[in-house]
N, C-alpha and C. Protein backbone atom coordinates (compact mmCIF):
# COMPACT_ATOMS: atom_id res chain seq x y z
N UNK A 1 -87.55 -77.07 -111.15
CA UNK A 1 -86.54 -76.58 -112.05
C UNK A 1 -86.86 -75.16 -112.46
N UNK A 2 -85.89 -74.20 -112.78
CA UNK A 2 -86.12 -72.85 -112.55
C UNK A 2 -85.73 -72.37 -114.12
N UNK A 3 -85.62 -71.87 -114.36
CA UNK A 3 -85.06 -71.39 -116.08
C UNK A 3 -83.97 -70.64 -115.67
N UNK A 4 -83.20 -70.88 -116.66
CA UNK A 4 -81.29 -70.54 -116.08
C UNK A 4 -81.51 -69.07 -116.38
N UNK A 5 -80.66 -68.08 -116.16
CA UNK A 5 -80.57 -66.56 -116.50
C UNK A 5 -80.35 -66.45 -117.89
N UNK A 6 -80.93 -65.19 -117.70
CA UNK A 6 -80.72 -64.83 -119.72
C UNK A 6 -79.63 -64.52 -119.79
N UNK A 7 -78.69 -64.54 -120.67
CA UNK A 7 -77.40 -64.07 -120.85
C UNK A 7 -77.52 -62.95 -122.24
N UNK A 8 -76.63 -61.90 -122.04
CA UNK A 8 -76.08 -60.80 -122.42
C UNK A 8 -76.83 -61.53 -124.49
N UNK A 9 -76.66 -61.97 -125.09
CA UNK A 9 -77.19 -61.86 -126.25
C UNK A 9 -78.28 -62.26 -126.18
N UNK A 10 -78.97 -63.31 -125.32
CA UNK A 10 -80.72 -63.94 -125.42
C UNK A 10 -81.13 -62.19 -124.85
N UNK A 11 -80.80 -61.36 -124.18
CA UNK A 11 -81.49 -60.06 -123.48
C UNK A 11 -81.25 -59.16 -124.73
N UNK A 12 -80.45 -59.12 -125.69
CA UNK A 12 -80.24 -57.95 -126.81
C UNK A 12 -81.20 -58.57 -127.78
N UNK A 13 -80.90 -59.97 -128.32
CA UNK A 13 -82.06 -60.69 -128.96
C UNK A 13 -83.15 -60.13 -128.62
N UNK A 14 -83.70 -60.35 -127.40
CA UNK A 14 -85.24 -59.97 -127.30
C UNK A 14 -85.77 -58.87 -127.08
N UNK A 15 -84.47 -57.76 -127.01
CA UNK A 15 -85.11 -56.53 -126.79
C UNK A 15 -85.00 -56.20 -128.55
N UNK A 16 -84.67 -56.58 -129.43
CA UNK A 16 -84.57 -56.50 -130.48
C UNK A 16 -85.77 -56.99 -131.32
N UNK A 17 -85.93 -58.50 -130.77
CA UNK A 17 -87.50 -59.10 -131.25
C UNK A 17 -88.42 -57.91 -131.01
N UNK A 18 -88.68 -57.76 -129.30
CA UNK A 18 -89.66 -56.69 -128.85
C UNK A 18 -89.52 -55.08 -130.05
N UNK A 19 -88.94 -54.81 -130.43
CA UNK A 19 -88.76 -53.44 -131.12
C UNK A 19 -89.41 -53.78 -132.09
N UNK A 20 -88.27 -54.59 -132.92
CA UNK A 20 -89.33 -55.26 -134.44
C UNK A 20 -90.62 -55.30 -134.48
N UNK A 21 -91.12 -56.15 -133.44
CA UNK A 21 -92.95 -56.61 -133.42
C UNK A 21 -93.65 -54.91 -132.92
N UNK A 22 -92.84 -53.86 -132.44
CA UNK A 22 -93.29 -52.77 -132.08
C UNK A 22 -93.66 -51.93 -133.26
N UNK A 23 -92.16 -52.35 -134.09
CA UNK A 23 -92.28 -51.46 -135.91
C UNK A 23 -93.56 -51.98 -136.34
N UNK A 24 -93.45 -53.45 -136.22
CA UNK A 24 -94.52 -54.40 -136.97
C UNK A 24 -95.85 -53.59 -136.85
N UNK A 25 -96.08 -53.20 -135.58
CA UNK A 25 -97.40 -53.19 -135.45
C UNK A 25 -97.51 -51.80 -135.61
N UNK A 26 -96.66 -50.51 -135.68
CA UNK A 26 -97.25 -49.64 -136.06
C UNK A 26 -97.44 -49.39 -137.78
N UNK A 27 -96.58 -50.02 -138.07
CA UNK A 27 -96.59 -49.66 -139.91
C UNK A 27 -97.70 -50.61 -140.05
N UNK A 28 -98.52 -51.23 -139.34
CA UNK A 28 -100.11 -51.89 -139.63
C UNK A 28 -100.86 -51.10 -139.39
N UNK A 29 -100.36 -50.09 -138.58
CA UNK A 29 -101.66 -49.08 -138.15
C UNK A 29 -101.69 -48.11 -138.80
N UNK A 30 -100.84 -47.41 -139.65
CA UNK A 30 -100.68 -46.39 -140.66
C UNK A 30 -99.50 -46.05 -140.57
N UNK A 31 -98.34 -45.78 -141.25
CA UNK A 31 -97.43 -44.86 -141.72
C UNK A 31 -97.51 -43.73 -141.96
N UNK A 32 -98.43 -43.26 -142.67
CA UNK A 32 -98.80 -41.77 -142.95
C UNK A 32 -98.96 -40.70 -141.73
N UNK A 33 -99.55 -41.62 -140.22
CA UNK A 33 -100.10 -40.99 -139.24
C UNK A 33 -98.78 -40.38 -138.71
N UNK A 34 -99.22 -38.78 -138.81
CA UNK A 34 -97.60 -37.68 -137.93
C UNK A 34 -97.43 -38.16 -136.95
N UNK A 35 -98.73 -38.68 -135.97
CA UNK A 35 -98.47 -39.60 -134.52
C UNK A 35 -97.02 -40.37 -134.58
N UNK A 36 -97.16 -41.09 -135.27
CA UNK A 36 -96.41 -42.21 -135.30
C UNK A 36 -94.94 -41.85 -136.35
N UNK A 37 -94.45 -40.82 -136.55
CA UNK A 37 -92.98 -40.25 -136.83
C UNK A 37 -92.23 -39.94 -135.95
N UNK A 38 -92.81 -39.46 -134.96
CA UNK A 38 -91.52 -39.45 -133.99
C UNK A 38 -91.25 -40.96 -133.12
N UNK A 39 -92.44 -42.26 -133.15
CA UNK A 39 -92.23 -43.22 -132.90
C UNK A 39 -91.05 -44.01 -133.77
N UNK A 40 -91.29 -43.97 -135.12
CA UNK A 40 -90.50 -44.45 -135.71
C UNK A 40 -89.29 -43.81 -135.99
N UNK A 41 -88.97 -42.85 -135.48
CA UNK A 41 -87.46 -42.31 -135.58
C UNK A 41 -86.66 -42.59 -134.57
N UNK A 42 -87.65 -42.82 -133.09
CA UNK A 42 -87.16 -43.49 -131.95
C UNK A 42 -86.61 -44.86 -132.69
N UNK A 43 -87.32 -45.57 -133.14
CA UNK A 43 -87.35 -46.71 -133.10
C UNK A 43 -86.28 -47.20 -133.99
N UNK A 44 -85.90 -46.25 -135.35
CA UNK A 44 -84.56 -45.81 -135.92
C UNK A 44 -83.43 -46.14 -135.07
N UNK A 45 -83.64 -45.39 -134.23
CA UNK A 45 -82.28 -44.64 -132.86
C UNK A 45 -82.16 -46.06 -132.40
N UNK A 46 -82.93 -46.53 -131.69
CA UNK A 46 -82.79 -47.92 -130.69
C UNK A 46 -82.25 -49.00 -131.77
N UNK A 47 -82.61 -49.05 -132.95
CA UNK A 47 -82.17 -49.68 -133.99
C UNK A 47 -80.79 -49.97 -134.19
N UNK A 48 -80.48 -48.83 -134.63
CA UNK A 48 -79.03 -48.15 -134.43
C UNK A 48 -78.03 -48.70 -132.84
N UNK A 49 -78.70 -48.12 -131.91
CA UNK A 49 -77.93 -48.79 -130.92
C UNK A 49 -78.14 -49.90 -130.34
N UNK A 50 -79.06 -50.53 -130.65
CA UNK A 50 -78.79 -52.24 -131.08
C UNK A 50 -77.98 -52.85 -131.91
N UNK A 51 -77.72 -52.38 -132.48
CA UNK A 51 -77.14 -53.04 -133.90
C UNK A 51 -75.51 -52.64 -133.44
N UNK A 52 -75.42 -51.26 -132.79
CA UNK A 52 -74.08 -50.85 -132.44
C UNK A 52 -73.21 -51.65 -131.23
N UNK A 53 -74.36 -52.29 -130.27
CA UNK A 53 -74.82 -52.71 -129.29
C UNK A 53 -74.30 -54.00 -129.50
N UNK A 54 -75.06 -55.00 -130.35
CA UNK A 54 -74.54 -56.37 -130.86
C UNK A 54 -73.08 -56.16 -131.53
N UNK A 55 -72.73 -55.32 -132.28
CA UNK A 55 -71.35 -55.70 -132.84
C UNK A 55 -70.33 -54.77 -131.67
N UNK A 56 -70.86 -54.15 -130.99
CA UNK A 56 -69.26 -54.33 -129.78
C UNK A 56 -69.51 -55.70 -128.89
N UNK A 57 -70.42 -56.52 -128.86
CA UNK A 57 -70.69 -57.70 -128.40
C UNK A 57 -69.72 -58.50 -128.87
N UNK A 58 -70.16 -58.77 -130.19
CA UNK A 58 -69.46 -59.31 -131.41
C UNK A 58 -68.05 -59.22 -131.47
N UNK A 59 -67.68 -58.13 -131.36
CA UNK A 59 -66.15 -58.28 -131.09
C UNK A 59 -65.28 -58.18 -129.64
N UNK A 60 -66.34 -57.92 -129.35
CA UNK A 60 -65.76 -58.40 -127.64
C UNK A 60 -65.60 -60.17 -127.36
N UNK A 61 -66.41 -60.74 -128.15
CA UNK A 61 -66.33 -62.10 -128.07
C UNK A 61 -66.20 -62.90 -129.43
N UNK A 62 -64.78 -62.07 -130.52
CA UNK A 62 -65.06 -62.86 -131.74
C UNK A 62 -64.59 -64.30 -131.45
N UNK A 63 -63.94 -64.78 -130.45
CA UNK A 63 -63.41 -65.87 -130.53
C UNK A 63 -64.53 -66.74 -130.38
N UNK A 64 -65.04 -66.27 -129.31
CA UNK A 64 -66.31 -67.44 -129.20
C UNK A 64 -67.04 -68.10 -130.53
N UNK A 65 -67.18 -66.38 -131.31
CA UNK A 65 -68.04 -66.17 -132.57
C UNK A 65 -67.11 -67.40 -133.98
N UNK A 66 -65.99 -67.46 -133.52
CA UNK A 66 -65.16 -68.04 -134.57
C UNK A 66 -65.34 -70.13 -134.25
N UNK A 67 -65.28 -69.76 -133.31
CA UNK A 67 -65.57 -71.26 -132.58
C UNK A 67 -66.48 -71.68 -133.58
N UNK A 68 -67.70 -71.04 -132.87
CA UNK A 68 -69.32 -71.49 -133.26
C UNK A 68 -69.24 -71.37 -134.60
N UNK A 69 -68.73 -70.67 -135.40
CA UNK A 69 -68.72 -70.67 -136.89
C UNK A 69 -67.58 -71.97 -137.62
N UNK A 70 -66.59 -72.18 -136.92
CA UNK A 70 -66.09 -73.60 -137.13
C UNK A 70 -66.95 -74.80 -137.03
N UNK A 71 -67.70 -74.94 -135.86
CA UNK A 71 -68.38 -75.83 -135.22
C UNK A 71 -69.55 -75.85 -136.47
N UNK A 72 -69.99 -74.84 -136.70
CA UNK A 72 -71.38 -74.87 -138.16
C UNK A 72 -70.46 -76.08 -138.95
N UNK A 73 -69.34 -74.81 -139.81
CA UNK A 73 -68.98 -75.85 -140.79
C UNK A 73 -68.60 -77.22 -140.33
N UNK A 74 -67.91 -77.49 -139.65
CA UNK A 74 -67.75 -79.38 -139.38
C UNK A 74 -69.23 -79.70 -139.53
N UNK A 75 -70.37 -79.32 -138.86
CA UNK A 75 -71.19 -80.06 -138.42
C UNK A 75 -71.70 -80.12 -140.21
N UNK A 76 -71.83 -78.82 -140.85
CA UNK A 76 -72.04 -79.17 -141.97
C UNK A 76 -71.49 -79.65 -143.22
N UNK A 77 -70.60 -80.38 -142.61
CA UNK A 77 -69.55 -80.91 -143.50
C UNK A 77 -69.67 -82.65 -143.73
N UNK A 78 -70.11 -82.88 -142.26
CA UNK A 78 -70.78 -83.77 -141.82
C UNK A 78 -71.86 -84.38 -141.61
N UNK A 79 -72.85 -83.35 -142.16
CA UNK A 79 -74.23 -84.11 -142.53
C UNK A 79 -73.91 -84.16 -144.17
N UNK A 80 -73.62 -83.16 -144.74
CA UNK A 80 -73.27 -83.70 -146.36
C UNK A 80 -72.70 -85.08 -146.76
N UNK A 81 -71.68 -85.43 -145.50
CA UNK A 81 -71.18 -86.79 -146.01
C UNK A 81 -71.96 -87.75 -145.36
N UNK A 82 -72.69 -87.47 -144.53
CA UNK A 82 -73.73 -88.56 -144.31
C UNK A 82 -74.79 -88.64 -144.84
N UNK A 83 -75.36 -87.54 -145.78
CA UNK A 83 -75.98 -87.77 -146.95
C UNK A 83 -75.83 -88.05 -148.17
N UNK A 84 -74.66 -87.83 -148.63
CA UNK A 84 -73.54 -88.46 -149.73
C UNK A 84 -73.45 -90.01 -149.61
N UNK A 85 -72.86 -90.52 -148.20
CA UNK A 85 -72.90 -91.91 -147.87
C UNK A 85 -74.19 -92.53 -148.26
N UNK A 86 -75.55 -92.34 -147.35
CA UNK A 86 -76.43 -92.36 -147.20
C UNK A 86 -77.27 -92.70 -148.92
N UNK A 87 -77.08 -91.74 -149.73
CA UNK A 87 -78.11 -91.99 -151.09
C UNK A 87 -77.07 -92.49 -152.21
N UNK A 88 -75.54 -92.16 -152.06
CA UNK A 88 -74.93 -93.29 -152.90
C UNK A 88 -74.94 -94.98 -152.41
N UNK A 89 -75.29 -95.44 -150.77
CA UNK A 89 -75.32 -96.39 -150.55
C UNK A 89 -76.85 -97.09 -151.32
N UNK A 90 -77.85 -96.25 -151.26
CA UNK A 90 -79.24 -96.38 -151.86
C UNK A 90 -79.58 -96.61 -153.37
N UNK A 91 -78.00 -95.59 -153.97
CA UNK A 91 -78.23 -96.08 -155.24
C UNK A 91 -77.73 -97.41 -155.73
N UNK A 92 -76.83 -98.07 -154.96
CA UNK A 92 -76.10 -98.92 -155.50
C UNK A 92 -76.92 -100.38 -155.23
N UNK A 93 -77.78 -99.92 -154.18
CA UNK A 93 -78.66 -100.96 -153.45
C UNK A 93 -79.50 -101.19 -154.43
N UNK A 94 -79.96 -100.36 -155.54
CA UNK A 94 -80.71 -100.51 -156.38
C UNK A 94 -80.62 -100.69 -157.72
N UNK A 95 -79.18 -100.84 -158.31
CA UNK A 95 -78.44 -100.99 -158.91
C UNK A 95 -78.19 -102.96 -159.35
N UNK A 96 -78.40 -103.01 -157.34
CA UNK A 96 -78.19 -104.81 -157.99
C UNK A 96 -79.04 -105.38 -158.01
N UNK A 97 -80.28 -104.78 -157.50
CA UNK A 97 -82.03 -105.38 -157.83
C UNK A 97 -81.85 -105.38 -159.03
């Protein structure tokens, strides 16, 4: 079995993770260091067109985006009432002990 292809947001995701853990690790190594200002202004820029990057994504595919945001709420609409069910059935169970 082979691992399926990355698709267009798992590849912006992780070039995004990868940047972050890049910031991460230089603001551990000093901030103050001039070295590391023109790193982090790069890293500004790529920021920026990531972020510009994900939301023409974003609206290139709001429908999808609207789906999956329907699909949240049912699903969470639906564990509430199965936890509603769930601990009012528990209280009542204990109610006739």
């Amino acid at each position: 079995m082979g691992r399926r292809p990355e698709g267009k947001a798992e590849h912006l995701f992780k070039n995004l993770g990868k940047k972050i853990d890049e910031l991460i690790s230089d603001v551990k190594k000093g901030t103050d260091d001039p070295r590391f200002k023109d790193r982090f202004e790069e890293l500004k820029r790529n920021g920026e067109k990531l972020k510009n990057e994900f939301k023409t994504f974003k609206d290139e595919h709001q429908d999808i985006f609207d789906d999956i945001d329907k699909s949240f709420e049912k699903a969470g609409e639906e564990i509430r009432k199965t936890f509603n069910e769930t601990f009012n059935r528990g209280s009542k169970s204990k109610k006739e002990a």
